[in-house]
N, C-alpha and C. Protein backbone atom coordinates (compact mmCIF):
# COMPACT_ATOMS: atom_id res chain seq x y z
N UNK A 1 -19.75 18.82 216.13
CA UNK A 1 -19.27 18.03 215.00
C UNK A 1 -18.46 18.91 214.06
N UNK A 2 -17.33 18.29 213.63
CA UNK A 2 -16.70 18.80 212.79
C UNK A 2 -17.16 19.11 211.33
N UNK A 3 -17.33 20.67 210.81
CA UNK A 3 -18.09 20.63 209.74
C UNK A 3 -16.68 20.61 208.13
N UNK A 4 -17.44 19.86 207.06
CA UNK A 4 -16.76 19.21 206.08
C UNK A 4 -16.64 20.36 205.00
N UNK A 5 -17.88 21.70 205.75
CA UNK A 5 -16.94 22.85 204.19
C UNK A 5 -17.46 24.63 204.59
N UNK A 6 -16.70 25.06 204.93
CA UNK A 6 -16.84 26.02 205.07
C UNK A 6 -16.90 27.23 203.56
N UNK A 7 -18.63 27.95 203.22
CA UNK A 7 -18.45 28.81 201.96
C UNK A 7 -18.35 30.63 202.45
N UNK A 8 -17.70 30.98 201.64
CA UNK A 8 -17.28 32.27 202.18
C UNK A 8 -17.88 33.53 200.91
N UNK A 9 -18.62 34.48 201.17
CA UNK A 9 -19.37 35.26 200.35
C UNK A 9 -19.25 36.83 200.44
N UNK A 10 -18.97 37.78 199.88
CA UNK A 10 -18.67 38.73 200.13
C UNK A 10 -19.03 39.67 198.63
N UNK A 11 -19.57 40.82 198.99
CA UNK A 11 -19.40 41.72 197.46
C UNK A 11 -17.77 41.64 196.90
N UNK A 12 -18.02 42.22 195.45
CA UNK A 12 -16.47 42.20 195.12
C UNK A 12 -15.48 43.52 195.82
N UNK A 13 -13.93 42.70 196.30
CA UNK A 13 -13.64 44.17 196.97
C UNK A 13 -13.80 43.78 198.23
N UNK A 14 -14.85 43.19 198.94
CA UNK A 14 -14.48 43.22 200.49
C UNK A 14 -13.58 42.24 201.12
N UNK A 15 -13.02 41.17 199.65
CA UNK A 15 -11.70 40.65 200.86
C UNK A 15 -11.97 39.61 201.20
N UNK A 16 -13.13 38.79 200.38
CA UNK A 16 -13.23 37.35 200.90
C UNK A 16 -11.66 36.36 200.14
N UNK A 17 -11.14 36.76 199.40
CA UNK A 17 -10.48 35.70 198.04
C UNK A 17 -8.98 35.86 199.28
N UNK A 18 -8.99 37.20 199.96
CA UNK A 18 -7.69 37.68 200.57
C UNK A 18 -7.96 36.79 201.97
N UNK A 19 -8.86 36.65 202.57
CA UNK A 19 -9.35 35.77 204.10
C UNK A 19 -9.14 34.24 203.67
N UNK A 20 -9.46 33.71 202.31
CA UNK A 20 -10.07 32.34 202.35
C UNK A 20 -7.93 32.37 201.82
N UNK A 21 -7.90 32.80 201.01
CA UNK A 21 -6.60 32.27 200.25
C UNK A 21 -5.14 32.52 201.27
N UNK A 22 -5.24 33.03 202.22
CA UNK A 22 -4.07 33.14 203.71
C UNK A 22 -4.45 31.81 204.49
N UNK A 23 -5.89 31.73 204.94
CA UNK A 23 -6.03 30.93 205.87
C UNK A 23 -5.77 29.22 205.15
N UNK A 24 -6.18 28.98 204.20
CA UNK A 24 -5.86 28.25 203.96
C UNK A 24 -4.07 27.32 203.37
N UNK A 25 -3.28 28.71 202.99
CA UNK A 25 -1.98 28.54 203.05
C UNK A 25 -1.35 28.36 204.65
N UNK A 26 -2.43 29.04 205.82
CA UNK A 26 -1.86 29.08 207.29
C UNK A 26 -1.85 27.57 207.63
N UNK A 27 -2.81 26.70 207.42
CA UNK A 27 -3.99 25.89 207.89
C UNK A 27 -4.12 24.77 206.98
N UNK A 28 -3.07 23.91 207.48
CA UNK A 28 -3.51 22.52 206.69
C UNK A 28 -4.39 21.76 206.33
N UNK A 29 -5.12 21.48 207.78
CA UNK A 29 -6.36 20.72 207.32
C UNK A 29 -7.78 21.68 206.50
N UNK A 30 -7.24 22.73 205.63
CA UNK A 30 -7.70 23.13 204.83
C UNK A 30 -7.93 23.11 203.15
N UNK A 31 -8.84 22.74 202.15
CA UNK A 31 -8.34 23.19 200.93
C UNK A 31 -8.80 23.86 200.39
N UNK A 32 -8.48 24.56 199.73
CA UNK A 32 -8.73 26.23 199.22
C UNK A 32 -9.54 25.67 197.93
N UNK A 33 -10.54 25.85 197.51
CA UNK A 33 -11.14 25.38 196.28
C UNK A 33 -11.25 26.60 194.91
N UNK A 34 -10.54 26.10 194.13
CA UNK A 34 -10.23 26.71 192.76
C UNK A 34 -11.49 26.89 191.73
N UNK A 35 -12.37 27.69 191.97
CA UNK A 35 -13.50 27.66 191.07
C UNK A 35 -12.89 28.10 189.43
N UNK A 36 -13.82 28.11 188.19
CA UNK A 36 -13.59 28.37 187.40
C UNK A 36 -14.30 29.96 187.01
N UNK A 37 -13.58 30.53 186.17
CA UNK A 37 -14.42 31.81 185.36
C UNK A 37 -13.69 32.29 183.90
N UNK A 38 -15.04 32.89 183.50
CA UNK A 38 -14.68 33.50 181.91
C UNK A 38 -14.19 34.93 182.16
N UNK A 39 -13.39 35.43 183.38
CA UNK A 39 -13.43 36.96 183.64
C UNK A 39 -11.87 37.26 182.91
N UNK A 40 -11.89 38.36 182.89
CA UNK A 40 -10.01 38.45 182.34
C UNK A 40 -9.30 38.31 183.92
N UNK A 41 -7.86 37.15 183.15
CA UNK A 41 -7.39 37.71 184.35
C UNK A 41 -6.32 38.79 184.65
N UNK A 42 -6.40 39.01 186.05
CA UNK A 42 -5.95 40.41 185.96
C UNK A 42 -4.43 40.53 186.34
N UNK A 43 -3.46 41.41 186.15
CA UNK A 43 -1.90 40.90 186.35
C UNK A 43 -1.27 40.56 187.10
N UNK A 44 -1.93 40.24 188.48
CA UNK A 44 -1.41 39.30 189.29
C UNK A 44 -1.62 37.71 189.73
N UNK A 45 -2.51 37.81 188.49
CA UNK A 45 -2.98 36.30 188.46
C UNK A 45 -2.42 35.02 187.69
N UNK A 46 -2.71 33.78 187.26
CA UNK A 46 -2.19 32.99 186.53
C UNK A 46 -3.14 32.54 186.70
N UNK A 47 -3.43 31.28 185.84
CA UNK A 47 -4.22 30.05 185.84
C UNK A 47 -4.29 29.12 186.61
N UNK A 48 -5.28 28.52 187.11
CA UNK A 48 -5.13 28.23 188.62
C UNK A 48 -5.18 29.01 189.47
N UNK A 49 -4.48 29.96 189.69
CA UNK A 49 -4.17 30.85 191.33
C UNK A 49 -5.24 32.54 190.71
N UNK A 50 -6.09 32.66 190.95
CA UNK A 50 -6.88 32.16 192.09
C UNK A 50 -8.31 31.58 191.25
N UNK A 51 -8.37 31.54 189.73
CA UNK A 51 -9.03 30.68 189.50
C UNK A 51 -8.52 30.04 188.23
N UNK A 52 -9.58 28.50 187.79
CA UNK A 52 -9.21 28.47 186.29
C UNK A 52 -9.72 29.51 185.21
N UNK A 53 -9.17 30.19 184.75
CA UNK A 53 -9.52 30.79 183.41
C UNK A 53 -9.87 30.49 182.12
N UNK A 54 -11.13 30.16 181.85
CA UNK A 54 -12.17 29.52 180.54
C UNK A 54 -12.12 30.62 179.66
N UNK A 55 -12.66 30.15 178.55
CA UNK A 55 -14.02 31.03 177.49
C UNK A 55 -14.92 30.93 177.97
N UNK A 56 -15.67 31.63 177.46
CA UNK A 56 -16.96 31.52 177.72
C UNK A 56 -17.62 30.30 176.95
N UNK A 57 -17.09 30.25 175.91
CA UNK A 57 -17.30 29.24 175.00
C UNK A 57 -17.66 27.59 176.17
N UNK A 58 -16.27 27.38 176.58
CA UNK A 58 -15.35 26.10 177.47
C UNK A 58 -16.56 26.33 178.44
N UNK A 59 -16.46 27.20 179.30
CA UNK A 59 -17.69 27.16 180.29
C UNK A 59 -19.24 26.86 179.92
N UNK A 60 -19.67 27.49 178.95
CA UNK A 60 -20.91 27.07 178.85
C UNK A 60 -20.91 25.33 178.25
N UNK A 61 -19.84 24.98 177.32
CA UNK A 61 -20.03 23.46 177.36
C UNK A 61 -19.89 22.70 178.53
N UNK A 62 -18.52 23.29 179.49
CA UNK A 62 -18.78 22.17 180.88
C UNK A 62 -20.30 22.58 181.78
N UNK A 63 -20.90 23.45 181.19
CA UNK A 63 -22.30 23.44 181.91
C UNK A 63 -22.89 22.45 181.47
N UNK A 64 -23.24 22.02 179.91
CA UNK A 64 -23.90 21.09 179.36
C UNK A 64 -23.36 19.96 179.71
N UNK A 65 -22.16 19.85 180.01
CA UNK A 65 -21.69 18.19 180.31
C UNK A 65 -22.50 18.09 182.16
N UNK A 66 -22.62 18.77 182.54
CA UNK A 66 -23.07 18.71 184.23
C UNK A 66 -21.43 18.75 184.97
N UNK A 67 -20.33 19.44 184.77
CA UNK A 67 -19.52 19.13 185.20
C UNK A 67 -19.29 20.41 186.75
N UNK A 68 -20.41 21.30 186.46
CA UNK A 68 -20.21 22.08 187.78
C UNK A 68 -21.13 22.21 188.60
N UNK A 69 -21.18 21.79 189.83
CA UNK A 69 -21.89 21.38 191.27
C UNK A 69 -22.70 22.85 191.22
N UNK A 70 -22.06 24.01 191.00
CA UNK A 70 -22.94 25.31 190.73
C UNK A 70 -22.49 26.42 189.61
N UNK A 71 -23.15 27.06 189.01
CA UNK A 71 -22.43 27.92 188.49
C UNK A 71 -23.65 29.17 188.81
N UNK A 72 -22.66 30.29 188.21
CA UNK A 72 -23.46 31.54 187.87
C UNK A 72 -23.30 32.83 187.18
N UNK A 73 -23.89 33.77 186.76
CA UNK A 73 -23.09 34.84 185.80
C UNK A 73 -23.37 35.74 187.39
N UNK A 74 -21.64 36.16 187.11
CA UNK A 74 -21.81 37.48 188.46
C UNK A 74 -21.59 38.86 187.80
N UNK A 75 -22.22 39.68 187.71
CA UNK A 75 -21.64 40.97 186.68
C UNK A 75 -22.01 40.64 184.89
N UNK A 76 -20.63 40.83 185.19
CA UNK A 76 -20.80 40.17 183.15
C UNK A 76 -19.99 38.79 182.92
N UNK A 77 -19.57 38.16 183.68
CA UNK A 77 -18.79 36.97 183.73
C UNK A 77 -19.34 35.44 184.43
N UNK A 78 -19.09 34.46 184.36
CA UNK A 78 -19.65 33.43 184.86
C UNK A 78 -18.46 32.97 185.54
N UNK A 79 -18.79 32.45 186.62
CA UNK A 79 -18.06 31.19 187.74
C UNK A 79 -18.90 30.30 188.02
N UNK A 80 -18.08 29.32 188.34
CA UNK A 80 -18.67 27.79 188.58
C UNK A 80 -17.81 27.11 189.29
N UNK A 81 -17.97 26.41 190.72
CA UNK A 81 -16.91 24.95 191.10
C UNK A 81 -17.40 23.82 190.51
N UNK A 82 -16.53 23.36 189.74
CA UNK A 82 -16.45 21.50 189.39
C UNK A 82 -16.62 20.35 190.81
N UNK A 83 -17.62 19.42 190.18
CA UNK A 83 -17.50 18.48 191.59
C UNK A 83 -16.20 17.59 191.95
N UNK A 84 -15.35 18.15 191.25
CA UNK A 84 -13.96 17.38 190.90
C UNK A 84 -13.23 18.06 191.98
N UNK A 85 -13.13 19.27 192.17
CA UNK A 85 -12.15 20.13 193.22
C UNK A 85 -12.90 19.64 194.65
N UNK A 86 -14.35 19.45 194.33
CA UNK A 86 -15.03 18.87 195.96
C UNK A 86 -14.08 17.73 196.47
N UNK A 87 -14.33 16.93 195.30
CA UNK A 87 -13.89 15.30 195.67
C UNK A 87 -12.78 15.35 196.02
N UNK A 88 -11.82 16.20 195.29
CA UNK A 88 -10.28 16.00 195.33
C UNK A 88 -10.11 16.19 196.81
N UNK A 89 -10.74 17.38 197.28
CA UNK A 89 -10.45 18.08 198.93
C UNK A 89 -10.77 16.47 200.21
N UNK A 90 -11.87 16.03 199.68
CA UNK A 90 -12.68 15.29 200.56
C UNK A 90 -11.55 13.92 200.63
N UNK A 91 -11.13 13.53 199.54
CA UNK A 91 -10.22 12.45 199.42
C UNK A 91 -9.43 12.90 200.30
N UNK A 92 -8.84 13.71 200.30
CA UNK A 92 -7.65 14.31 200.81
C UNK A 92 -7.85 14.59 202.69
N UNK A 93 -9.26 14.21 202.93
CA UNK A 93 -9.22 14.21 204.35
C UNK A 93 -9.49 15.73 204.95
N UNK A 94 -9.76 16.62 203.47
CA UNK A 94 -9.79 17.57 204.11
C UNK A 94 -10.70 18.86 204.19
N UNK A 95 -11.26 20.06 204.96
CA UNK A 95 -11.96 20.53 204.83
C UNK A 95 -12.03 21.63 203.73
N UNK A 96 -13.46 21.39 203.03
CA UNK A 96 -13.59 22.50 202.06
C UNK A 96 -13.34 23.95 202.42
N UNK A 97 -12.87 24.58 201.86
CA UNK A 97 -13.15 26.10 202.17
C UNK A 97 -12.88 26.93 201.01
N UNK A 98 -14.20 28.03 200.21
CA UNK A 98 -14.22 27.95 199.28
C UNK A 98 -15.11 30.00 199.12
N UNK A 99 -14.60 30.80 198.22
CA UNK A 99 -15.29 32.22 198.48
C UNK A 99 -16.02 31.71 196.86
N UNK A 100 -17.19 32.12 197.11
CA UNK A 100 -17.92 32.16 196.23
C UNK A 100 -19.06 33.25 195.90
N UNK A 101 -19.97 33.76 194.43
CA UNK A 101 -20.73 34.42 195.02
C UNK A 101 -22.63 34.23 195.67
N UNK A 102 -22.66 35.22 196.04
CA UNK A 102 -24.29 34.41 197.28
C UNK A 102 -24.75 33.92 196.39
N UNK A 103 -24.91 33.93 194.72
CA UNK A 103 -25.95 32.92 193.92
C UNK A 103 -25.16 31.37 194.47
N UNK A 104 -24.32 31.15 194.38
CA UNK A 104 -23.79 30.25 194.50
C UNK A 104 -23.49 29.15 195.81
N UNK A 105 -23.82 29.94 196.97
CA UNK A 105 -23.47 29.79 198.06
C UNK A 105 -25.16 29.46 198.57
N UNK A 106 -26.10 29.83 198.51
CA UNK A 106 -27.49 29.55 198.39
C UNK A 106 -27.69 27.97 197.45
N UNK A 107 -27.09 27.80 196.46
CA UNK A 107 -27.43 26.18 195.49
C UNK A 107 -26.49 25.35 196.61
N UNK A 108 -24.93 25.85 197.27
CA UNK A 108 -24.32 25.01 198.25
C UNK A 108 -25.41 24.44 199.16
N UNK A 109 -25.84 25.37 199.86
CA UNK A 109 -26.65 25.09 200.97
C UNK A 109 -27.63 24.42 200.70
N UNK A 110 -28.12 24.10 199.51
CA UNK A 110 -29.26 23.16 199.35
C UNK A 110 -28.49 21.82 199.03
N UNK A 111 -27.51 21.78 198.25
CA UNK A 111 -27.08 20.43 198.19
C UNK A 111 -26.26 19.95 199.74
N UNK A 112 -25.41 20.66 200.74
CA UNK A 112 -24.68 20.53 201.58
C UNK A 112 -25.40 21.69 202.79
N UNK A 113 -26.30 21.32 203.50
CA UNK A 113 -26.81 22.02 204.15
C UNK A 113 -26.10 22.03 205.83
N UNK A 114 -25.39 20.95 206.15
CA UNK A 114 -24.39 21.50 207.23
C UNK A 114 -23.15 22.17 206.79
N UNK A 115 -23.04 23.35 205.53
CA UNK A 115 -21.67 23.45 206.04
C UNK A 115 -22.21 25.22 206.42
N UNK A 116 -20.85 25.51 206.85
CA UNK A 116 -20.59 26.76 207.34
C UNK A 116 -20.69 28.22 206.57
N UNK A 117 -21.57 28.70 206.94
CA UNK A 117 -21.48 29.84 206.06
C UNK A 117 -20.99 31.38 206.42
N UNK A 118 -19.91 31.95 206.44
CA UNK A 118 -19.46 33.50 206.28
C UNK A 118 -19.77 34.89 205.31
N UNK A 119 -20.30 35.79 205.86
CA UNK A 119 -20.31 36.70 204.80
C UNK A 119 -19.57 37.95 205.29
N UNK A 120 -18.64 38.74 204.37
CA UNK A 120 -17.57 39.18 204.31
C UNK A 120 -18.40 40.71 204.06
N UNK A 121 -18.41 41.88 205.21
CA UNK A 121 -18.75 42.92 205.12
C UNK A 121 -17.75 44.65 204.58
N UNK A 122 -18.06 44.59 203.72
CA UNK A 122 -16.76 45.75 203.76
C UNK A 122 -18.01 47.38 204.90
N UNK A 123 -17.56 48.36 205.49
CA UNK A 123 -17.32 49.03 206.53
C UNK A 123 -18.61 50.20 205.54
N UNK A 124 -18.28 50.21 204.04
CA UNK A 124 -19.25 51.21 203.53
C UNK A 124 -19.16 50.55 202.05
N UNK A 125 -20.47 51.07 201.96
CA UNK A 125 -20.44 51.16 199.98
C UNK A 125 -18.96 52.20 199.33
N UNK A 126 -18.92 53.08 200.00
CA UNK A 126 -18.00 53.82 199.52
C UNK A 126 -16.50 53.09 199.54
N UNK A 127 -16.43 52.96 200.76
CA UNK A 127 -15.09 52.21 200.86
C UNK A 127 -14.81 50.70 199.91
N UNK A 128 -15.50 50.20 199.86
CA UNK A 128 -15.65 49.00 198.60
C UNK A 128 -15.70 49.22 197.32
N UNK A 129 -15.95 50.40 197.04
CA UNK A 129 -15.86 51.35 196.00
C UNK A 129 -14.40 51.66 195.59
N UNK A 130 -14.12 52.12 196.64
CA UNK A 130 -12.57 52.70 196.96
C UNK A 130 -11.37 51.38 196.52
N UNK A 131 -11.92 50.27 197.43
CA UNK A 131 -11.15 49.26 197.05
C UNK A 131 -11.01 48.53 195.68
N UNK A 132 -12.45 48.72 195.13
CA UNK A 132 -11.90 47.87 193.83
C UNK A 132 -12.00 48.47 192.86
N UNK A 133 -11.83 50.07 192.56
CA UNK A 133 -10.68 50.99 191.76
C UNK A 133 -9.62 50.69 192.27
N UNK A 134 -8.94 50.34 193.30
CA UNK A 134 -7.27 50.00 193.39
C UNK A 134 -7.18 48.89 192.60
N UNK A 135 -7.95 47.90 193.18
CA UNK A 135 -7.44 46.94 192.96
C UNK A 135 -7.35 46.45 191.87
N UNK A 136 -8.61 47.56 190.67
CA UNK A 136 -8.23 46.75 189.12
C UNK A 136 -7.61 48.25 188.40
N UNK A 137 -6.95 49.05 189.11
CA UNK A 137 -5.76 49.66 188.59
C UNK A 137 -6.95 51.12 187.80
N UNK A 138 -8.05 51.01 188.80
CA UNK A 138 -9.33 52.34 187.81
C UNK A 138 -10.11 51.47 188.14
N UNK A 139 -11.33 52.43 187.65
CA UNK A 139 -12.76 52.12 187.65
C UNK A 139 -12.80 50.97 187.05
N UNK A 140 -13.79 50.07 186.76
CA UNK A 140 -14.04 48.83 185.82
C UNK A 140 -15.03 49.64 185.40
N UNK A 141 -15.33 49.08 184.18
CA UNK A 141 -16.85 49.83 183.25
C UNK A 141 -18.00 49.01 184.04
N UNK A 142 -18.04 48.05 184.79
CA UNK A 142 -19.20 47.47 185.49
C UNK A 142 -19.36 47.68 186.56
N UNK A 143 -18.50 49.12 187.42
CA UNK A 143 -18.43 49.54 188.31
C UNK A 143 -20.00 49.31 189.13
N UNK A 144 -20.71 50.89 188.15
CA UNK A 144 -22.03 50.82 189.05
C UNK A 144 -22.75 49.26 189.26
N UNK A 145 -23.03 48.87 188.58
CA UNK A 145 -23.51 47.27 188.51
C UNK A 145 -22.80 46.71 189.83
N UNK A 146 -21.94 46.52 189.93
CA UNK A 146 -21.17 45.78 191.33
C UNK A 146 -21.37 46.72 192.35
N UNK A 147 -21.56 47.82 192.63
CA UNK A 147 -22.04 48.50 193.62
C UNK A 147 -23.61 47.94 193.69
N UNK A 148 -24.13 48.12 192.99
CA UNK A 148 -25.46 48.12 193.35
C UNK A 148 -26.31 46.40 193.53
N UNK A 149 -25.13 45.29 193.33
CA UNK A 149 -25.43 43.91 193.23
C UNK A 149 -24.38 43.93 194.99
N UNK A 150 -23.62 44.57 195.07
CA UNK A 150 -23.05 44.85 196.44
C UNK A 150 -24.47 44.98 197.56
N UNK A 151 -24.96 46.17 197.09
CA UNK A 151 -26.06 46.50 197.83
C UNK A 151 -27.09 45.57 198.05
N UNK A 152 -27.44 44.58 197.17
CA UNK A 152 -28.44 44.11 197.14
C UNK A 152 -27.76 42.30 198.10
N UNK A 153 -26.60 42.45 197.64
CA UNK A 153 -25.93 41.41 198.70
C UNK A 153 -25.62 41.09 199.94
N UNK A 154 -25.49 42.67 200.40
CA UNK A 154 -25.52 42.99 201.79
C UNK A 154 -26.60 42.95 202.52
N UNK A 155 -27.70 43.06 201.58
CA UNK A 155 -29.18 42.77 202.22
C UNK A 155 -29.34 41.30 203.20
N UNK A 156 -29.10 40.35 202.70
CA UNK A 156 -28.44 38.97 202.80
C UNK A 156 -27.63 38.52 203.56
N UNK A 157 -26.84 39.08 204.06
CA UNK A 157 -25.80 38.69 205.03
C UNK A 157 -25.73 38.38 206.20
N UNK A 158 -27.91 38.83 206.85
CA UNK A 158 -28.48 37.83 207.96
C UNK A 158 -28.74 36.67 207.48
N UNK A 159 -28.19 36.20 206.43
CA UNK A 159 -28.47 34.78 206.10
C UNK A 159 -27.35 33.74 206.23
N UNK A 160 -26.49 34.59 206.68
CA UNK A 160 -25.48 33.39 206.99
C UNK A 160 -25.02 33.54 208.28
N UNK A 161 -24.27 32.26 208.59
CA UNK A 161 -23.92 31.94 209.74
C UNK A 161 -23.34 33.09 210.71
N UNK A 162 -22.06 33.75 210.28
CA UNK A 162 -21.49 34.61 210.91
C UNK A 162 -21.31 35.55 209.79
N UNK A 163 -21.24 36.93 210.07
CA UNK A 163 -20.89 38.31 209.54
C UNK A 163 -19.92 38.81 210.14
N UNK A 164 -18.83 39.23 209.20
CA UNK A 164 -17.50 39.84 209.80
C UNK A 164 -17.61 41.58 208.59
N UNK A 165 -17.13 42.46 209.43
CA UNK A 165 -17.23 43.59 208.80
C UNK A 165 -15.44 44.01 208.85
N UNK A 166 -14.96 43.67 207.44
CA UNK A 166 -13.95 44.01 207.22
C UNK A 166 -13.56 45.28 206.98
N UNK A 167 -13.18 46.42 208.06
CA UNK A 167 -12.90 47.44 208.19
C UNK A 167 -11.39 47.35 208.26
N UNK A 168 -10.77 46.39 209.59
CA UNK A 168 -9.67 46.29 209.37
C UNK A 168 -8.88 44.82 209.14
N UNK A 169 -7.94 44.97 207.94
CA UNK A 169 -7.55 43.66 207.20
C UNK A 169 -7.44 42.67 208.38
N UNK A 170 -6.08 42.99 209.52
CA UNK A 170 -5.56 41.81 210.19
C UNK A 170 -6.67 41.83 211.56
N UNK A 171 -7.39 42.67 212.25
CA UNK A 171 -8.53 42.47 213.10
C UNK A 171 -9.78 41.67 212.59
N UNK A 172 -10.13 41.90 211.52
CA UNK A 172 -11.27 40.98 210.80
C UNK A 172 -10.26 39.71 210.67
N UNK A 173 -9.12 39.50 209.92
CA UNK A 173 -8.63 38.37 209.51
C UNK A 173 -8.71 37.17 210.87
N UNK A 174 -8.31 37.67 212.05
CA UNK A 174 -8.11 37.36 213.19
C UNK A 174 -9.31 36.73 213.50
N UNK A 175 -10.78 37.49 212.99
CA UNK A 175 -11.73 37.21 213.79
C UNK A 175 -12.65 35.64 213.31
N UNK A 176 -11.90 36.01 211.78
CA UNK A 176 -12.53 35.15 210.78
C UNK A 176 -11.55 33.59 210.63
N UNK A 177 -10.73 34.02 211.37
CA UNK A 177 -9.54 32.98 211.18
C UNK A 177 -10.05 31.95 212.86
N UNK A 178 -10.08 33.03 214.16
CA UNK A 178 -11.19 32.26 214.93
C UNK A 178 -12.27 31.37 215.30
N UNK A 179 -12.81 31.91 214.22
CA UNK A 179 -14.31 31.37 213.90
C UNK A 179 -14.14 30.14 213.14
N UNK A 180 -13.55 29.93 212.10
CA UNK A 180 -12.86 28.66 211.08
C UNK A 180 -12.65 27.38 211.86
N UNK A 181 -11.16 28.13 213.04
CA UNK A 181 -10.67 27.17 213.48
C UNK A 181 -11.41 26.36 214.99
N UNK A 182 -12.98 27.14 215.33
CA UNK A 182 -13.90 26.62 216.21
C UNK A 182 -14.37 25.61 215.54
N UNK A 183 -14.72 26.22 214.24
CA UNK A 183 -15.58 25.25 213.36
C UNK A 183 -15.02 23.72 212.53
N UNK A 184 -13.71 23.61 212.78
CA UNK A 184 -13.14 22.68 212.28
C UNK A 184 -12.28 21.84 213.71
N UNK A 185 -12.25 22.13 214.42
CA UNK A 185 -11.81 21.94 215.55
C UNK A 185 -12.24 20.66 216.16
């Protein structure tokens, strides 16, 4: 059976936002789901792409309205998907596919317990390390904290469906892009 949502989970840095946000530009009968967060964004981003950008303020009221299917604080910041980006996809005929983090991907599975679950391995602590000093231009001051919520995430990753160990970008991409298109097939 064709499954209706594939969630994708990874520490920060190993490359889930880079797997989910290609395949779904590759891959029509896909939609890429736009969660929200209070994080800064960073200079290659905008609003919308790759998430909405709140206050913290805005977020904790759309918590009180019930307007997000999950939320959670990851680090020092909160994310949440709206049941609005669900619906929109589903109208649309089409399959969810969505990187989120494991708090979040654990409340999925209780409300949507057939969909698909991926967790996104980076090769070492070190090397994930490595990656997200590039990627936010230096250290972040919540460095250790995300290493060590890394660690405790990776514990976890016999909990989902398939584990891909992203060592290399387009060999993992390949493998994970495989696996998708079995599952929607």
């Amino acid at each position: 059976m064709k499954t209706k949502m594939i969630i994708v989970a990874a520490p920060s840095g190993a490359g889930k936002s880079s797997f989910v946000e290609r395949l779904a530009a590759e891959d029509s009968r896909l939609h890429d789901i736009i969660t929200y967060t209070t994080r800064e964004m960073r200079h290659h981003e905008s609003h919308g792409k790759p998430y909405f950008f709140i206050s913290r303020e805005e977020f904790e009221k759309k918590i009180t309205e019930g307007f997000f299917i999950e939320w959670a604080q990851v680090h020092t910041n909160m994310y949440g998907t709206s049941y609005e980006q669900i619906q929109l996809a589903w109208a649309k005929d089409k399959v969810v596919i969505m990187d989120i983090d494991i708090q979040g991907v654990e409340t999925f599975k209780g409300k949507f317990p057939d969909a698909k679950t991926v967790f996104i391995m980076p090769p070492s602590i070190d090397e994930l390390k490595r990656r997200v000093i590039k990627r936010d231009g230096g250290a972040p001051p919540d460095l250790d904290v995300r290493m060590k919520n890394a660690e405790k995430e990776m514990k976890k990753a016999h909990e989902f469906d398939v584990q891909i160990i992203n060592d290399d970008f387009e060999r993992s991409y390949a493998e994970f892009k495989k696996i998708v298109e079995n599952w929607i097939a």
